[in-house]
C-alpha atoms as a PDB file:
ATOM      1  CA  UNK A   1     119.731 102.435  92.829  1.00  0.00           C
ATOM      2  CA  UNK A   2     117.112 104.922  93.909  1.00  0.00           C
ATOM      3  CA  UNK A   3     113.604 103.624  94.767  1.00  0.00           C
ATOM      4  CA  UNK A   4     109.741 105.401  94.872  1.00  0.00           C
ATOM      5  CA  UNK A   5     108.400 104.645  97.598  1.00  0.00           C
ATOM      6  CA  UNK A   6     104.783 106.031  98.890  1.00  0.00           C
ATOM      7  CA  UNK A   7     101.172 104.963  99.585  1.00  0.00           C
ATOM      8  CA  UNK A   8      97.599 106.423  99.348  1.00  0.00           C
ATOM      9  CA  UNK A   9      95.037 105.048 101.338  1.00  0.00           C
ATOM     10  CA  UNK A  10      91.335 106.337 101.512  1.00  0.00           C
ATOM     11  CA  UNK A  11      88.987 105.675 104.943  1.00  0.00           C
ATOM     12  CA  UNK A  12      84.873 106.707 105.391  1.00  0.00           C
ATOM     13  CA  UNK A  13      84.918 107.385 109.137  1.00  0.00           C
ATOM     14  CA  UNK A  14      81.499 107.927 110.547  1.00  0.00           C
ATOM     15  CA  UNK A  15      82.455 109.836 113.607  1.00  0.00           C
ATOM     16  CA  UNK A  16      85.598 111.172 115.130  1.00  0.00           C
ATOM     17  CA  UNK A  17      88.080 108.293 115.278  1.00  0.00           C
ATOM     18  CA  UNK A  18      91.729 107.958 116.898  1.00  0.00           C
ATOM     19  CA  UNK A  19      94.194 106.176 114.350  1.00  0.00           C
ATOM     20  CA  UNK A  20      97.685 104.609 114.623  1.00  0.00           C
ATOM     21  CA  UNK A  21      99.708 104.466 111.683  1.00  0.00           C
ATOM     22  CA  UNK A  22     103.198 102.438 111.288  1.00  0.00           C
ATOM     23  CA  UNK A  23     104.017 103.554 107.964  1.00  0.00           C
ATOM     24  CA  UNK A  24     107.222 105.525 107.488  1.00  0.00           C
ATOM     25  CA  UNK A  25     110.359 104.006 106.515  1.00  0.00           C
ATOM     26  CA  UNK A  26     112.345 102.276 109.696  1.00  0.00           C
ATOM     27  CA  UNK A  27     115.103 103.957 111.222  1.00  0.00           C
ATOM     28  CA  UNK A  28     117.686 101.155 110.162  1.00  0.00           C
ATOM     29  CA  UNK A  29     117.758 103.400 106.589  1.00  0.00           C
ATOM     30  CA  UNK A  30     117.812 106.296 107.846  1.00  0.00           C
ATOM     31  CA  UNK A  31     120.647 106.834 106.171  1.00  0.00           C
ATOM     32  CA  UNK A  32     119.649 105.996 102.698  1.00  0.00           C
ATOM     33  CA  UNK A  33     116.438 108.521 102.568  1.00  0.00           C
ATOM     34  CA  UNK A  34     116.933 110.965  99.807  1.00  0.00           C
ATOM     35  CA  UNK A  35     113.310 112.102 100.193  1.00  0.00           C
ATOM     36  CA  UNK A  36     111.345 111.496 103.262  1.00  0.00           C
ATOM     37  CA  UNK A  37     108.276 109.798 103.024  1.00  0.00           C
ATOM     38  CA  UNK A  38     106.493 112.394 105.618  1.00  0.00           C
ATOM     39  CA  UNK A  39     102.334 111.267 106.242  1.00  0.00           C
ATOM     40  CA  UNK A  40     100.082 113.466 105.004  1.00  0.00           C
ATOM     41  CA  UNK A  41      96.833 113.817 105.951  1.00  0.00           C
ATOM     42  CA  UNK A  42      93.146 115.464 104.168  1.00  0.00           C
ATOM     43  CA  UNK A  43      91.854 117.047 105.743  1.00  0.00           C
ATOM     44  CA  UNK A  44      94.997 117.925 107.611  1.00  0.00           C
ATOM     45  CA  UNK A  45      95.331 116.956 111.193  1.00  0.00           C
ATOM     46  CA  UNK A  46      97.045 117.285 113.820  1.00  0.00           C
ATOM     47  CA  UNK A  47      99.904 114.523 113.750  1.00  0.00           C
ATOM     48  CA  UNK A  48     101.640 113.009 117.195  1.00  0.00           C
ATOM     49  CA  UNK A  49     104.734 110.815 116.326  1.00  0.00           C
ATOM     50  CA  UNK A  50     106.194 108.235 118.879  1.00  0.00           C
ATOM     51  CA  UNK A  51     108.344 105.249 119.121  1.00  0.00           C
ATOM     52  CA  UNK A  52     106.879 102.308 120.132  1.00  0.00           C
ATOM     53  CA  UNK A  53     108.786  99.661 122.376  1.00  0.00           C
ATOM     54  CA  UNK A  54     110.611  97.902 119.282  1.00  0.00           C
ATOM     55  CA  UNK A  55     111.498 101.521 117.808  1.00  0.00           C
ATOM     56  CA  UNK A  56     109.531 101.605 114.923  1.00  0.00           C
ATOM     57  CA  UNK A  57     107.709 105.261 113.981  1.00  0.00           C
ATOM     58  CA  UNK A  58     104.408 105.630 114.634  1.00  0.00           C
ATOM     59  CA  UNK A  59     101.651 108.024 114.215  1.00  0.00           C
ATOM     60  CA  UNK A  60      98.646 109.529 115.922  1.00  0.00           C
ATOM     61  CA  UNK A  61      95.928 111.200 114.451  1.00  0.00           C
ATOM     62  CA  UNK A  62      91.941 111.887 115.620  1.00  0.00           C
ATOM     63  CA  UNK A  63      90.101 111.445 111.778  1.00  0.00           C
ATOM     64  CA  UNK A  64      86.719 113.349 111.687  1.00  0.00           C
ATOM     65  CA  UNK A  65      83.434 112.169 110.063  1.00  0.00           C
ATOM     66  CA  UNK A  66      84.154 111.827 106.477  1.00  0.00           C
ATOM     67  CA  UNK A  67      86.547 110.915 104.209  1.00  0.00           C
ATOM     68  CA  UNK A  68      90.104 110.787 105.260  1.00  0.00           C
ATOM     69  CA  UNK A  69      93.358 110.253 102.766  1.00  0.00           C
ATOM     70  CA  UNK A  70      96.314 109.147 104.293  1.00  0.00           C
ATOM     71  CA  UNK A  71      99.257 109.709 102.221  1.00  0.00           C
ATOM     72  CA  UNK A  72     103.112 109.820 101.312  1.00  0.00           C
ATOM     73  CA  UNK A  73     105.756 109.684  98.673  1.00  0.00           C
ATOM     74  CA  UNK A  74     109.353 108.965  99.355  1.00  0.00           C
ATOM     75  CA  UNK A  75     112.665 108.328  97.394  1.00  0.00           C
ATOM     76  CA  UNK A  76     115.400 105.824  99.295  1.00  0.00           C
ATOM     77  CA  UNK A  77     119.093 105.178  97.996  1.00  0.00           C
ATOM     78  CA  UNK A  78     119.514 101.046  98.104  1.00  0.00           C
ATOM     79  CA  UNK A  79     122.542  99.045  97.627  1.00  0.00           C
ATOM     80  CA  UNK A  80     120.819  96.930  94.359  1.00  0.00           C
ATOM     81  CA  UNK A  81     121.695  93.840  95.868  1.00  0.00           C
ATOM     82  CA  UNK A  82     119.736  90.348  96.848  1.00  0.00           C
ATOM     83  CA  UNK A  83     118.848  89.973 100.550  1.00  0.00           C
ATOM     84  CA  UNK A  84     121.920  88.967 101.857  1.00  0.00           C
ATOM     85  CA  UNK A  85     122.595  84.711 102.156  1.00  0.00           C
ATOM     86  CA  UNK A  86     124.966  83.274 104.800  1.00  0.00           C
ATOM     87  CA  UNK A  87     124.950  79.569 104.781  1.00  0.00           C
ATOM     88  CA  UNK A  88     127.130  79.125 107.427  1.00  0.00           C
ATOM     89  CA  UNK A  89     125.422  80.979 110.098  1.00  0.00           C
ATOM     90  CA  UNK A  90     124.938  78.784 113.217  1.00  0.00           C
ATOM     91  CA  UNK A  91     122.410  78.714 115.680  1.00  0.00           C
ATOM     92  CA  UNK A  92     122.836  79.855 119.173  1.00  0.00           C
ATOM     93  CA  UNK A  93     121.969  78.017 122.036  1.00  0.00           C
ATOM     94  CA  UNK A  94     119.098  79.755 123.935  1.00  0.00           C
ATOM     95  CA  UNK A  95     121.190  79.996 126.675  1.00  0.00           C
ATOM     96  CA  UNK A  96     123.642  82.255 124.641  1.00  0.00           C
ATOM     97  CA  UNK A  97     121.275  84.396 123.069  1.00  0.00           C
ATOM     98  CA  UNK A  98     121.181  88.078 123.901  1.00  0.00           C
ATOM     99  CA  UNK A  99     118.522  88.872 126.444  1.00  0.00           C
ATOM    100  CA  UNK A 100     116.723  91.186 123.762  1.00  0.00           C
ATOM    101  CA  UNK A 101     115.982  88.397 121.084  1.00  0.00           C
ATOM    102  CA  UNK A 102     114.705  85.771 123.804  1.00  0.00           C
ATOM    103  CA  UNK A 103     111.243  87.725 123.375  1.00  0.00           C
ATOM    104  CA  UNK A 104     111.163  86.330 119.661  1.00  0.00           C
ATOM    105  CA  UNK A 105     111.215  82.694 121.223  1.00  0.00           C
ATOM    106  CA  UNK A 106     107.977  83.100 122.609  1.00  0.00           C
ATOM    107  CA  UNK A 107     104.200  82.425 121.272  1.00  0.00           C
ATOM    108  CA  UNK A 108     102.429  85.446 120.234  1.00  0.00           C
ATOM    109  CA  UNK A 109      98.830  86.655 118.792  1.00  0.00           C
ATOM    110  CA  UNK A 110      99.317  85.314 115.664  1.00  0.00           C
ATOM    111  CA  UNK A 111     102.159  82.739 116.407  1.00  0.00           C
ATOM    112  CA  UNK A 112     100.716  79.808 118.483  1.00  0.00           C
ATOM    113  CA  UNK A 113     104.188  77.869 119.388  1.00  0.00           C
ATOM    114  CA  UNK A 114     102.480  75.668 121.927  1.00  0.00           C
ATOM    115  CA  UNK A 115     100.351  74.262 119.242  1.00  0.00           C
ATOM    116  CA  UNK A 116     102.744  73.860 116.887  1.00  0.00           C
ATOM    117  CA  UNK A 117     105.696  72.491 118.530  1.00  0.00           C
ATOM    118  CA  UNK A 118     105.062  68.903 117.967  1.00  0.00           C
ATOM    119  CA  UNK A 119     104.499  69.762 114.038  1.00  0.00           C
ATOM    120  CA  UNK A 120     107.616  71.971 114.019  1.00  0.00           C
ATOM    121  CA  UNK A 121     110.108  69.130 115.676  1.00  0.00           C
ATOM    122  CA  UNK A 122     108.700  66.294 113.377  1.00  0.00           C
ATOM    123  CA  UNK A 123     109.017  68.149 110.149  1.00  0.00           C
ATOM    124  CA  UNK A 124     112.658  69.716 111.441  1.00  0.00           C
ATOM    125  CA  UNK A 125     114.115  67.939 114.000  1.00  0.00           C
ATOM    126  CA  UNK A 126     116.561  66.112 111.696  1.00  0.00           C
ATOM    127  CA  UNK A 127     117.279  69.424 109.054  1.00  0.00           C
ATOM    128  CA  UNK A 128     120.898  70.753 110.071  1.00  0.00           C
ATOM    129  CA  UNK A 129     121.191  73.510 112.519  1.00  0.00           C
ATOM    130  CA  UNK A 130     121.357  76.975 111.782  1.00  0.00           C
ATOM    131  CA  UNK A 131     120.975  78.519 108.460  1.00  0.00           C
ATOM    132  CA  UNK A 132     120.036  75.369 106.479  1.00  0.00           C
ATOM    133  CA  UNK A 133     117.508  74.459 109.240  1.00  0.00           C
ATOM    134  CA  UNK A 134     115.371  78.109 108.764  1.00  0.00           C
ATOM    135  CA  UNK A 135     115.570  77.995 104.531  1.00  0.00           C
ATOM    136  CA  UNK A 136     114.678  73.796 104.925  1.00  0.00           C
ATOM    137  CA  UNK A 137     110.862  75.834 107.388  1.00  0.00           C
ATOM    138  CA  UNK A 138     110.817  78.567 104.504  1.00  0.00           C
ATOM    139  CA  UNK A 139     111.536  75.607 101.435  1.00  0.00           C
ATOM    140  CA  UNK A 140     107.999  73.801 103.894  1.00  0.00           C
ATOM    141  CA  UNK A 141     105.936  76.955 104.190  1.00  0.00           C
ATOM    142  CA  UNK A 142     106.524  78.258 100.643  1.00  0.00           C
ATOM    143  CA  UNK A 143     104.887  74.634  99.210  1.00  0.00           C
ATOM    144  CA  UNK A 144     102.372  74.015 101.816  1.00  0.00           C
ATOM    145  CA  UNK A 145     100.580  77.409 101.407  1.00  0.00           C
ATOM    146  CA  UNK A 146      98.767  78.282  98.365  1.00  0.00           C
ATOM    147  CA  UNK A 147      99.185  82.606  97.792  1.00  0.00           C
ATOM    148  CA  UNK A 148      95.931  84.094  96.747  1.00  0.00           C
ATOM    149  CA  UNK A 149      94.449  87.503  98.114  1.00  0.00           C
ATOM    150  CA  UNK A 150      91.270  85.795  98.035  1.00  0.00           C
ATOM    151  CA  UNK A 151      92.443  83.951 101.281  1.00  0.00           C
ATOM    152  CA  UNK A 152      93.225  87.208 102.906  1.00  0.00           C
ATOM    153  CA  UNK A 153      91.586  86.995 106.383  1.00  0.00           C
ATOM    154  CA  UNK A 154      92.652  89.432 109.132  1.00  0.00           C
ATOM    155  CA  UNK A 155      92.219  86.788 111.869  1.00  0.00           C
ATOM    156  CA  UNK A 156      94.341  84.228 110.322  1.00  0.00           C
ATOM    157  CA  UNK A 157      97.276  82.835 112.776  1.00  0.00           C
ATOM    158  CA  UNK A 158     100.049  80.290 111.846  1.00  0.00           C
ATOM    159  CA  UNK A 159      98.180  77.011 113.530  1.00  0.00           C
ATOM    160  CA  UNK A 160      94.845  78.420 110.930  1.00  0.00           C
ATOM    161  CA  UNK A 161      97.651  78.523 107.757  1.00  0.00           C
ATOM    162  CA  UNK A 162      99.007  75.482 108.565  1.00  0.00           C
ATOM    163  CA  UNK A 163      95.493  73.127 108.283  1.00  0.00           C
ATOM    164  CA  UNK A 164      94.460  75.675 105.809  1.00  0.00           C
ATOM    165  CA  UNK A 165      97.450  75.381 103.619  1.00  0.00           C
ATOM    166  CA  UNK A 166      96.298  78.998 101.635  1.00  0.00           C
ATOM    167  CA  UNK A 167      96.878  82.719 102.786  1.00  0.00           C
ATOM    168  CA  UNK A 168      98.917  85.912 101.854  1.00  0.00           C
ATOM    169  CA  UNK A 169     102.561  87.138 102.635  1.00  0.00           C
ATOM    170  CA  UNK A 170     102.364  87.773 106.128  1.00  0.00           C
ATOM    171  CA  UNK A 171     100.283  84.021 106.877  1.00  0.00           C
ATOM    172  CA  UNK A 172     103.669  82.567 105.315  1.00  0.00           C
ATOM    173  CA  UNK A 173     105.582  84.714 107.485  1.00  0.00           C
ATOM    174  CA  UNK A 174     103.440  83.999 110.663  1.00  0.00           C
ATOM    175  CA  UNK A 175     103.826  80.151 109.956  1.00  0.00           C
ATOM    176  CA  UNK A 176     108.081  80.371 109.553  1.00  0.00           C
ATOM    177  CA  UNK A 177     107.993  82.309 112.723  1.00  0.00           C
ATOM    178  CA  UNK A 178     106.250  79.772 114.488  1.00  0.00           C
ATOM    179  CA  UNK A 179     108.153  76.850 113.577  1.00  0.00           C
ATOM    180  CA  UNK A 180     111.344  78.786 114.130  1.00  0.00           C
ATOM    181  CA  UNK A 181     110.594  79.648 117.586  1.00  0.00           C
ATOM    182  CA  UNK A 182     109.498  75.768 118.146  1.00  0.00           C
ATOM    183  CA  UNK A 183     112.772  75.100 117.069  1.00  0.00           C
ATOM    184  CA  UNK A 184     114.787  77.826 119.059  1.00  0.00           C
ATOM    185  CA  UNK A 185     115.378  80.075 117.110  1.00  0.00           C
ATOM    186  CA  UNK A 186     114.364  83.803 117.237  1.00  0.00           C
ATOM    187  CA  UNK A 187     112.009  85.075 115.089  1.00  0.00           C
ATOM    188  CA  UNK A 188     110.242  88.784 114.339  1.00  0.00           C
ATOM    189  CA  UNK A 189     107.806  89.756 111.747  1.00  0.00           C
ATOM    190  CA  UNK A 190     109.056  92.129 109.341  1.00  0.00           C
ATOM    191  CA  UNK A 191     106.192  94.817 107.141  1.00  0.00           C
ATOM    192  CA  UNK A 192     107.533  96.990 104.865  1.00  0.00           C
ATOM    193  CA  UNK A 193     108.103  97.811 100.715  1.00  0.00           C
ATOM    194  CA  UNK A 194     109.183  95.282  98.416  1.00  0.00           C
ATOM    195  CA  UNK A 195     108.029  96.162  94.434  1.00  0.00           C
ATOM    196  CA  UNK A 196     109.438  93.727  91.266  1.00  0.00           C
ATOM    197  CA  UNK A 197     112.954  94.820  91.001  1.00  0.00           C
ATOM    198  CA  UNK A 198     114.080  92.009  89.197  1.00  0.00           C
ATOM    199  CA  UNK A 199     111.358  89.870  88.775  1.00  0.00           C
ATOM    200  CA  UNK A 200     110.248  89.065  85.229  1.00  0.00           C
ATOM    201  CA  UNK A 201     106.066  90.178  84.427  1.00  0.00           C
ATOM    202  CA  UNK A 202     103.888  89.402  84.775  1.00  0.00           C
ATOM    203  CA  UNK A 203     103.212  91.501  88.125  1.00  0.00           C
ATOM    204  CA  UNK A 204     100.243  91.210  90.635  1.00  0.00           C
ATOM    205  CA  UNK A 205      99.192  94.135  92.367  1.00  0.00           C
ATOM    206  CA  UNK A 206     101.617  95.881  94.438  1.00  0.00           C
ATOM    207  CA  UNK A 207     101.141  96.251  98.034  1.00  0.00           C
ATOM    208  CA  UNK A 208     102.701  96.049 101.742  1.00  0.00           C
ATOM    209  CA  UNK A 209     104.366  93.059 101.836  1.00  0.00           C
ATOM    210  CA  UNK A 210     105.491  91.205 105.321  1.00  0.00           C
ATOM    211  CA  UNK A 211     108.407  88.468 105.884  1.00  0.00           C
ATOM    212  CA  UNK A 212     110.501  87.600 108.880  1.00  0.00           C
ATOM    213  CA  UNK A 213     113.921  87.970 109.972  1.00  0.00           C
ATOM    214  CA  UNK A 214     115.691  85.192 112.073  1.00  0.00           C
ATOM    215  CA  UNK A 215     118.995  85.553 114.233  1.00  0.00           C
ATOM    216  CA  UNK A 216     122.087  83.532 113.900  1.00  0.00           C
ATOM    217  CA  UNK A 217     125.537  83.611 113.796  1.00  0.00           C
ATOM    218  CA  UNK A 218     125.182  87.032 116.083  1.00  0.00           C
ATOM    219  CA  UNK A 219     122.833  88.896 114.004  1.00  0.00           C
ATOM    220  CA  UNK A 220     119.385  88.711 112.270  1.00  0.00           C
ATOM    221  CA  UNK A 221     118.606  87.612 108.692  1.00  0.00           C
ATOM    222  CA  UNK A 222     116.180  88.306 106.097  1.00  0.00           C
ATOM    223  CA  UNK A 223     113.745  85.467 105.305  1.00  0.00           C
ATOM    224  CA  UNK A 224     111.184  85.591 102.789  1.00  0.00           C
ATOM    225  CA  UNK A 225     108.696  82.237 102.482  1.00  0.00           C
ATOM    226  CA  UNK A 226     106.174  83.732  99.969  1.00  0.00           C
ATOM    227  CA  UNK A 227     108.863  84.219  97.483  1.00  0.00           C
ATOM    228  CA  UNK A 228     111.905  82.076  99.053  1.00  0.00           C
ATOM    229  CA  UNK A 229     114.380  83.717  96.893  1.00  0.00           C
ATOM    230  CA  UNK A 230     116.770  86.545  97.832  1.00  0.00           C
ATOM    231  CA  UNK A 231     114.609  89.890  96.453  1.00  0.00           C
ATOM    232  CA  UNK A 232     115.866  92.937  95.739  1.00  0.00           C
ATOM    233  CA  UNK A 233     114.928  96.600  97.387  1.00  0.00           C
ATOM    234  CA  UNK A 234     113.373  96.076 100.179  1.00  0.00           C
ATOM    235  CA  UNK A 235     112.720  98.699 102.105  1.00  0.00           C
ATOM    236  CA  UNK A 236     112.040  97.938 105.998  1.00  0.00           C
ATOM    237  CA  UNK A 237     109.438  99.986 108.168  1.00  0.00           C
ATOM    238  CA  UNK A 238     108.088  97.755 110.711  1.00  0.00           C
ATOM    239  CA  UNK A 239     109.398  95.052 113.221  1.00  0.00           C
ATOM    240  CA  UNK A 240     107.453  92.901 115.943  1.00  0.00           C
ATOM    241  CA  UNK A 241     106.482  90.171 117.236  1.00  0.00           C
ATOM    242  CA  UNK A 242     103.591  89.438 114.346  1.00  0.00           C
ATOM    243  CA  UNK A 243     101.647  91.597 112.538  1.00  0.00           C
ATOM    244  CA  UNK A 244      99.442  92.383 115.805  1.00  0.00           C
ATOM    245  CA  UNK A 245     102.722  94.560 116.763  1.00  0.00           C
ATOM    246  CA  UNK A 246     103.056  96.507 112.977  1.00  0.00           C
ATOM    247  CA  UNK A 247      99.506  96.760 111.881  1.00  0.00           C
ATOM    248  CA  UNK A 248      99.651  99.435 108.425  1.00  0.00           C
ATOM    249  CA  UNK A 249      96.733 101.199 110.739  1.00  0.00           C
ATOM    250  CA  UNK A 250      94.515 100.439 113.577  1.00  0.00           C
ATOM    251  CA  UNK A 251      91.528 101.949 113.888  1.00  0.00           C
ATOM    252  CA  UNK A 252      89.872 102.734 116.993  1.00  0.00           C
ATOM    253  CA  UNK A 253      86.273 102.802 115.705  1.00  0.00           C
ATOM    254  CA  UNK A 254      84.197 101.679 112.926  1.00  0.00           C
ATOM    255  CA  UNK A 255      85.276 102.481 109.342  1.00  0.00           C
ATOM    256  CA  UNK A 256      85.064 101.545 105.619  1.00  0.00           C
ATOM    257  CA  UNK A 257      88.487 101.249 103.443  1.00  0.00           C
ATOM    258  CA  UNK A 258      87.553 103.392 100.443  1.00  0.00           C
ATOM    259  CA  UNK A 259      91.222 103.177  98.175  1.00  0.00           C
ATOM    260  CA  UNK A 260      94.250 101.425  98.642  1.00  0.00           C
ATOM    261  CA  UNK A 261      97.551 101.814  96.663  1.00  0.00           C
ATOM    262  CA  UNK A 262     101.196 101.265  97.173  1.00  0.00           C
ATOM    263  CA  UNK A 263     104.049 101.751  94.884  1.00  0.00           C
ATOM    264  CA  UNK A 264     107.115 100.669  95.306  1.00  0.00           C
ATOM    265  CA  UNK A 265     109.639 101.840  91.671  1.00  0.00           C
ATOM    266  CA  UNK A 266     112.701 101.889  90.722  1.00  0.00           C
ATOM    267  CA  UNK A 267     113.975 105.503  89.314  1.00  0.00           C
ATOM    268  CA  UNK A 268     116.028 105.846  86.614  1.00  0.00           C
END
């Protein structure tokens, strides 16, 4: 299938302000872009791309005072299939993980291990190893957390969710992560597109969504707690640590969102 992707997002900056964007599609689908999503800026800007250390795109732009639309419309080939399910995968012992995922054992901004640990191993300790051990933390985190926008916070961290028991995608994200890293097992936070490809209405509003990605059996899996059932199209464009690594934009000044809309389509 082919699949619309794109954004528009609207800031009031009151003076001139440096931005960082991590918007375009990752590199991983390269492959499958029919149309780039290219950023767009108005007023137009100059625009400095870079990698950043875990190789996602980024951009750099100085807004002026005013209004500023950021903007971009893609089109990506995808297979049409679920996120991929592997039962079977085992988990590695931490001493025969790859040096590059031990960095996804450790506590982070928004992923306070040391605080959860004792939670994690009394909830999990006795769940199989492996595969069945991360789905038994996403089967936890999709119950104990109730999804509402309204609980949107952008200060929220995992050990916050968990007493709080209400947040958005990427709180149910931050929460797996933690636990999984409690238990030994590498975890990154995943932003990117994910529309209704089959998913019966009714639909909320579309938006970024963020999940997680855990590595066994050799290589890392999708995970999804808000919906905790293998979705199709997802389109990657962000990995890190947490969402401290990924943020959409960060602003280096004071600003006020004006518009904010994401589509994510499947194209006849």
């Amino acid at each position: 299938m082919k699949i619309r992707v794109g954004y528009e997002i609207i800031y009031e900056f009151p003076q001139p302000t440096p931005v960082i964007m991590v918007l375009g599609v990752h590199f991983t689908r390269a492959s499958d872009v029919i149309a780039p999503d290219y950023l767009t800026t108005s007023p137009s800007v100059p625009i400095s791309p870079y990698r950043d250390v875990y190789g996602n795109w980024c951009s750099r732009i100085v807004a002026p005072p005013g209004r500023m639309r950021l903007s971009a419309d893609g089109l990506v080939r995808d297979s049409g299939l679920p996120d991929v399910c592997a039962p079977l995968a085992c988990q590695h012992l931490v001493e025969d993980l790859p040096a590059e995922a031990l960095i996804f054992l450790l506590g982070s901004r928004y992923c306070e291990t040391q605080r959860l640990s004792d939670v994690a191993w009394s909830l999990f300790e006795k769940s199989p190893p492996g595969w069945p051990r991360v789905q038994a933390i996403c089967d936890f985190v999709n119950c104990h957390i109730a999804f509402g926008y309204e609980h949107a916070r952008a200060t929220m961290t995992a050990w916050e969710v968990f007493n709080e028991g209400k947040g958005v995608c990427r709180d149910y994200a931050h929460l797996a992560i933690a636990f999984c890293r409690c238990m030994n097992i590498p975890a990154r936070y995943c932003t990117g597109f994910l529309g209704d490809i089959g998913v019966p209405p009714p639909y909320g509003p579309m938006d970024f969504a963020g999940w997680f990605e855990a590595y066994l059996g050799g290589q890392w899996y999708t995970f999804d707690p808000r919906n905790n059932i293998p979705r199709i199209g997802r389109v990657l464009i962000a990995q890190g640590r947490d969402a401290a690594d990924v943020p959409i934009t960060h602003t280096f000044g004071p600003n006020t969102l004006i518009s904010f809309k994401v589509w994510t389509d499947e194209v006849s």
